[in-house]
Protein backbone atom coordinates (compact mmCIF):
# COMPACT_ATOMS: atom_id res chain seq x y z
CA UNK A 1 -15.33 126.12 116.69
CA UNK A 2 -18.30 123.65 117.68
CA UNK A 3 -18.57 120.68 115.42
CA UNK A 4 -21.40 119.73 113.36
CA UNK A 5 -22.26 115.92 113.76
CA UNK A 6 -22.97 114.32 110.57
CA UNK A 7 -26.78 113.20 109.71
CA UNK A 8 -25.60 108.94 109.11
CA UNK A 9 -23.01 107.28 110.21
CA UNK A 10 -21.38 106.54 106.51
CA UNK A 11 -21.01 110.45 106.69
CA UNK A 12 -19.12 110.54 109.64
CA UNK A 13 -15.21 111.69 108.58
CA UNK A 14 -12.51 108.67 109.15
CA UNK A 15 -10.49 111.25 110.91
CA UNK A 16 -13.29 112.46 113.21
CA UNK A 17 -14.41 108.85 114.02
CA UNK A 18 -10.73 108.18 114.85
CA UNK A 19 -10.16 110.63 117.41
CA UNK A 20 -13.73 109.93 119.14
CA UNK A 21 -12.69 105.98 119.00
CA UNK A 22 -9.43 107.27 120.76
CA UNK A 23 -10.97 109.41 123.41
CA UNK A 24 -9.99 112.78 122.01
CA UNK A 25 -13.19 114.52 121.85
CA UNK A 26 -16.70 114.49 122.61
CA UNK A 27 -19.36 112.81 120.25
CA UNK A 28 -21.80 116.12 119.41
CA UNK A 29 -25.15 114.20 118.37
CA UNK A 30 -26.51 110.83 118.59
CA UNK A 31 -25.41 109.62 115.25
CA UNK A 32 -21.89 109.95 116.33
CA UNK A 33 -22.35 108.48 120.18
CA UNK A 34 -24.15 105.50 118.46
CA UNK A 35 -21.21 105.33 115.39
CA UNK A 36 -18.28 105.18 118.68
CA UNK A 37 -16.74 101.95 118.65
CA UNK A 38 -16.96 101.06 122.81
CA UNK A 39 -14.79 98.32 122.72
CA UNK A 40 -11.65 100.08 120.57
CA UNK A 41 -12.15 102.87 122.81
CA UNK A 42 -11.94 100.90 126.11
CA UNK A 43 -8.61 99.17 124.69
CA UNK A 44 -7.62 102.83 123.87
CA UNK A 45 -8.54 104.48 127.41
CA UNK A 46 -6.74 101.60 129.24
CA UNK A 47 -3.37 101.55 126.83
CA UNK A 48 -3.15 105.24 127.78
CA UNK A 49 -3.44 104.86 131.36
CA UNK A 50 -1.15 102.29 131.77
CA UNK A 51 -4.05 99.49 132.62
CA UNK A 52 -4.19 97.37 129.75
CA UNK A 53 -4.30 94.79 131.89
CA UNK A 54 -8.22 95.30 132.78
CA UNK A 55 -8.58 94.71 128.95
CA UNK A 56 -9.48 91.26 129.10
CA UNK A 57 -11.72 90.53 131.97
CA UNK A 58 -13.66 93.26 130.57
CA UNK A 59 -14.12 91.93 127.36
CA UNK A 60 -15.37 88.53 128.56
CA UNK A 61 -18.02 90.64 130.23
CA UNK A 62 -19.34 92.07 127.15
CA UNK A 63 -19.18 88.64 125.08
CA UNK A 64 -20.94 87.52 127.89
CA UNK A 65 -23.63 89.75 127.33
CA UNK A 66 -27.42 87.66 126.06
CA UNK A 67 -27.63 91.17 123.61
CA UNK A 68 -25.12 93.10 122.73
CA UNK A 69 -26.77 96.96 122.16
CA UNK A 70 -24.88 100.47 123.06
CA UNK A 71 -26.51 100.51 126.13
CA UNK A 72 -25.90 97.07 127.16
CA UNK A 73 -22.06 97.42 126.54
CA UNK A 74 -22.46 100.81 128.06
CA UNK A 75 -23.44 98.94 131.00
CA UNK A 76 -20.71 96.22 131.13
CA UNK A 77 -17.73 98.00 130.72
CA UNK A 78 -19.33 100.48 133.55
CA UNK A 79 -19.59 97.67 135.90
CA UNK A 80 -16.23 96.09 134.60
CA UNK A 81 -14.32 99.29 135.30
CA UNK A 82 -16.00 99.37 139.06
CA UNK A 83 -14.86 95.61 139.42
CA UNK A 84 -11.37 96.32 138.71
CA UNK A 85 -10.99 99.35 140.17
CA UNK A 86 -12.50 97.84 143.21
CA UNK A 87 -10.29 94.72 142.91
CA UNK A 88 -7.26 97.00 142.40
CA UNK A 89 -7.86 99.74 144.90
CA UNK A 90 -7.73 102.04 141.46
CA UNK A 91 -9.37 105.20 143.32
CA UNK A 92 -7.56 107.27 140.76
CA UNK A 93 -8.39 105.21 137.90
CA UNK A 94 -12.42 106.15 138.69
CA UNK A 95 -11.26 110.01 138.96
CA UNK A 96 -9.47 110.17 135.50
CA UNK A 97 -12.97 108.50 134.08
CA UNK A 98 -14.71 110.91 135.98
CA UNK A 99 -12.76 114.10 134.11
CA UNK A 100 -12.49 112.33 130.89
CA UNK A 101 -13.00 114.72 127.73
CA UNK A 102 -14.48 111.82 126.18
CA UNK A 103 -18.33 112.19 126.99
CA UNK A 104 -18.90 107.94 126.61
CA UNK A 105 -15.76 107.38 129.03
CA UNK A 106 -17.43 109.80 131.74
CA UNK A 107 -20.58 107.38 130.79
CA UNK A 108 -18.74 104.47 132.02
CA UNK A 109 -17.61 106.31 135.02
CA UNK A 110 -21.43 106.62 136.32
CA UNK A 111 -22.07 102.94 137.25
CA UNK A 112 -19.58 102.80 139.92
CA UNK A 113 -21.54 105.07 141.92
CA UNK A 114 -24.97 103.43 141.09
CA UNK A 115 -23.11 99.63 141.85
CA UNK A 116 -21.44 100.75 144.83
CA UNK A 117 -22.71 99.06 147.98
CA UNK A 118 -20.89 101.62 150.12
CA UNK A 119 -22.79 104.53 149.15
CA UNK A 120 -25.98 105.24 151.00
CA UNK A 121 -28.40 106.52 148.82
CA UNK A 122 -28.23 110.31 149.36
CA UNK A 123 -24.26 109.73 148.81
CA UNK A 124 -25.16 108.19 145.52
CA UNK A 125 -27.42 110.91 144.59
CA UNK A 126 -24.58 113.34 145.73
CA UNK A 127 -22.06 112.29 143.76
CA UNK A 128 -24.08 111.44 140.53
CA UNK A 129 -25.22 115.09 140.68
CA UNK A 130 -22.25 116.57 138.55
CA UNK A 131 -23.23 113.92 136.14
CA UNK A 132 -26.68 115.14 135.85
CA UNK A 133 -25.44 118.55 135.25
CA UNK A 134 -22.92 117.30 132.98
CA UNK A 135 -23.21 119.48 129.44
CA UNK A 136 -23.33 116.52 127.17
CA UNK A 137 -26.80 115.00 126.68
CA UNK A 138 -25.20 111.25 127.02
CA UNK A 139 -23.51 111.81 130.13
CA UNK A 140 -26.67 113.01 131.38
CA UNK A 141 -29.20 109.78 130.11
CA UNK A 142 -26.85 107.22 130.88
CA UNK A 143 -25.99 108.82 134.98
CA UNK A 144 -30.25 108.21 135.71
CA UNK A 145 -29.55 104.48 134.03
CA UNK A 146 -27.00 103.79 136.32
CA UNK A 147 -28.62 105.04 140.01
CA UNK A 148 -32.47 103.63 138.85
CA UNK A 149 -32.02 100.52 140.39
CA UNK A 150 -30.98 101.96 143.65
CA UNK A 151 -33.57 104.91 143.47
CA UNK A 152 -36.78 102.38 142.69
CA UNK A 153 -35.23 100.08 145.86
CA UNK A 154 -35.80 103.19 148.01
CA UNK A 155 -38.60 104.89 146.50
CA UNK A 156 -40.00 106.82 149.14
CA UNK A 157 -36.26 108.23 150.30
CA UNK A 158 -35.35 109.04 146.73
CA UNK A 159 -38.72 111.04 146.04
CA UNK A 160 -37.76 113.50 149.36
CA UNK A 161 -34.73 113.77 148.16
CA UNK A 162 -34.92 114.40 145.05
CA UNK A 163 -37.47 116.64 145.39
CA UNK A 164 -35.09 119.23 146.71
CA UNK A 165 -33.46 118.90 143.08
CA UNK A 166 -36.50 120.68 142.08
CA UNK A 167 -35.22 124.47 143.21
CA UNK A 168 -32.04 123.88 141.40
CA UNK A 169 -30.89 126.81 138.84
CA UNK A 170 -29.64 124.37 136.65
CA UNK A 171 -32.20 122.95 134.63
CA UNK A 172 -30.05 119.32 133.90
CA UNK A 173 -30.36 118.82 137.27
CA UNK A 174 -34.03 119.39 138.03
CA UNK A 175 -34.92 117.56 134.89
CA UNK A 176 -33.15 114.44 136.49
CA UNK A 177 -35.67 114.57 139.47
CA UNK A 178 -38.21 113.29 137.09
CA UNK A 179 -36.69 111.86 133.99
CA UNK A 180 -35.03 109.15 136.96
CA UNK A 181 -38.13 108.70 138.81
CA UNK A 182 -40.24 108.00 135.52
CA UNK A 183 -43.31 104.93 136.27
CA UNK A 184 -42.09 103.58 133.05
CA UNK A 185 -38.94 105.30 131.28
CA UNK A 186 -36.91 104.68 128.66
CA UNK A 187 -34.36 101.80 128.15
CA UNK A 188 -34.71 100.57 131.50
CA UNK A 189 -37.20 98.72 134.06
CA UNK A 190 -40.45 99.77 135.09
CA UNK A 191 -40.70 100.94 138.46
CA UNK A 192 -44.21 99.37 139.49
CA UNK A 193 -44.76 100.97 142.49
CA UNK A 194 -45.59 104.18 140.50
CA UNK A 195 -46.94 103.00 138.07
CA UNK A 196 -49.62 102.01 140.17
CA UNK A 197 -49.39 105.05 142.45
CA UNK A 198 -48.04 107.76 140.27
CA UNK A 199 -49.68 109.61 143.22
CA UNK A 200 -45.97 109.16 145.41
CA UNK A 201 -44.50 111.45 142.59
CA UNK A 202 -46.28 114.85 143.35
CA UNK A 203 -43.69 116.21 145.48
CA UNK A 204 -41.38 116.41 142.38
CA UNK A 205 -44.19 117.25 139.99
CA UNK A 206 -46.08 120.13 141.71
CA UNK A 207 -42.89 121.60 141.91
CA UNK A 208 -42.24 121.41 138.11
CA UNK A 209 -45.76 121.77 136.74
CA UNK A 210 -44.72 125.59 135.94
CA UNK A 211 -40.93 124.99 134.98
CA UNK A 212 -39.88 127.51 132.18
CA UNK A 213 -37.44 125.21 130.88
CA UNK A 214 -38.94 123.04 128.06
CA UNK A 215 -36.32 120.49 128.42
CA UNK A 216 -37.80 119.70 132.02
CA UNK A 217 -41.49 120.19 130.73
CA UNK A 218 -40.96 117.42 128.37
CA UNK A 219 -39.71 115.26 130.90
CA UNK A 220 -42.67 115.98 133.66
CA UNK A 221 -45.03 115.51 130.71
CA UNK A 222 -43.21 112.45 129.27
CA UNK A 223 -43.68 111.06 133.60
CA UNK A 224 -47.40 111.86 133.70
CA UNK A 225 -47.98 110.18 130.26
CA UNK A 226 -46.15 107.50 131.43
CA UNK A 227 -48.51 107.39 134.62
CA UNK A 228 -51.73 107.66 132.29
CA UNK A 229 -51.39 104.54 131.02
CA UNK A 230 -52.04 102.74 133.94
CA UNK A 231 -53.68 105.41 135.87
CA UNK A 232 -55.56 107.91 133.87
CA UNK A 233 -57.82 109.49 136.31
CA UNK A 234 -55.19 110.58 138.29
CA UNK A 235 -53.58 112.25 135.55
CA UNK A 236 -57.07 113.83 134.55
CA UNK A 237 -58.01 115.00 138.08
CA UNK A 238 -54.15 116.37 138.79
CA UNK A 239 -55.00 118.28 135.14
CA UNK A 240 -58.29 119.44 135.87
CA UNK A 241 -56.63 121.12 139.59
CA UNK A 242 -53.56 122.29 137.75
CA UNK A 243 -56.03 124.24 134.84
CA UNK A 244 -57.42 126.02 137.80
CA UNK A 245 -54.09 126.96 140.15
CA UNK A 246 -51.99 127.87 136.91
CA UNK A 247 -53.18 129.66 133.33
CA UNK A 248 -49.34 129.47 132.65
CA UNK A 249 -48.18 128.53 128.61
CA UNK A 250 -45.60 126.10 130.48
CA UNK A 251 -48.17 124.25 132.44
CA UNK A 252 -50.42 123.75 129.27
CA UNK A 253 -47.30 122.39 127.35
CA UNK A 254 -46.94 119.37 130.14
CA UNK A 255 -50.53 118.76 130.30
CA UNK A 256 -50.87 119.02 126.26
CA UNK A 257 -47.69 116.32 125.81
CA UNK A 258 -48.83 114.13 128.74
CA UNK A 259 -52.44 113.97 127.01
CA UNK A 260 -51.15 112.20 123.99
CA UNK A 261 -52.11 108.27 125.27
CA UNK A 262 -55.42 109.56 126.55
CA UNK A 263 -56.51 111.55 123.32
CA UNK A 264 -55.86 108.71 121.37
CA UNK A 265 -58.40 106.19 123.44
């Protein structure tokens, strides 16, 4: 039977935050992925694999750490796990991550693909794809986190390929085209290159402008607001050519959400 999540963390059930601290299910809502003790569930993950001792170079990593947020230990035990598994030629270490029922655990297992300096970048959009698809909404945010970096270094690359994403039946996946090419995003650095010239995006967002599903909408529409804060006559003239090549209720949802910064000036 699916789980509800509980509304606060004080409401979460002992039991329930034990097995999620353990590994032995998925978190169901953000309340619970935020209420998952990281660190208890590293020591956990590595006791059961038999690699207990990547325990403690991994945990001078995260007291390392100038802030120490979800995201930012998120982050560090990623990287951490890529170090060792590097250092230890642990190839099957980074596939039992990459399976892992626990949906923070196949978190982790995203940054070794957007640290590795041996993938290319279409191999590193190739292999983060099944985490872009992946059904829990975590997995998903934290696998654009981890390749940003390396898509924003090759901008112009990235856009063509990702573009292709686009035609995808799964609707996780096209939604990544945008949500990791966003001018400004969330939790993560600016890329000013569109920012400037949100312009470089419109291979990805022509092909979205009519998407049906909303979760993708949101995302184009959360880009183009994004790009109307530095450049909002692009965003009005795509708008004003967009009213005239589509009267569809999905196009009028994107331009009515990326409006929002605009309307209030």
């Amino acid at each position: 039977m699916k789980r509800k999540g509980a509304r606060s963390t004080k409401d979460i059930p002992k039991d329930i935050l034990d097995q999620l601290n353990r590994g032995e299910m998925e978190t169901v809502n953000l309340v619970e992925w935020l209420a998952v003790d990281q660190q208890l569930l590293l020591e956990n993950l590595l006791a059961q694999n038999g690699r207990s001792a990547y325990l403690s170079p991994l945990r001078t990593k995260i007291d390392q750490l100038n802030k120490q947020t979800v995201n930012t230990i998120n982050e560090a035990i990623g990287i951490g796990l890529f170090e060792q598994t590097m250092q230890n030629n642990d190839k099957e270490f980074l596939a039992i991550l990459s399976d892992h029922r626990a949906d923070l655990v196949r978190c982790w297992a995203t940054y070794p693909i957007g640290k590795s300096k041996n993938l290319n970048l279409s191999e590193t959009l190739k292999q983060i794809q099944p985490f872009a698809a992946d059904k829990h909404f975590g997995v998903r945010e934290i696998c654009w986190l981890a390749v940003r970096a390396k898509i924003a270094e090759n901008l112009d690359e990235s856009i063509s390929l990702l573009s292709g994403w686009t035609s995808d039946q799964d609707e996780n996946i096209r939604r990544f085209a945008t949500e990791a090419t966003r001018p400004r995003g969330v939790w993560c650095e600016h890329i000013e290159m569109l920012k400037q010239h949100p312009e470089l995006g419109l291979p990805i967002l022509e092909r979205l402008k009519s998407d049906k599903a909303k979760y993708v909408q949101d995302s184009v529409g959360n880009w183009l607001n994004d790009a109307s804060k530095t450049q909002p006559a692009f965003v009005q003239q795509l708008f004003k050519r967009w009213e005239e090549e589509s009267d569809s209720k999905e196009t009028k949802y994107i331009i009515k959400k990326a409006l929002r910064t605009i309307n209030k000036q």
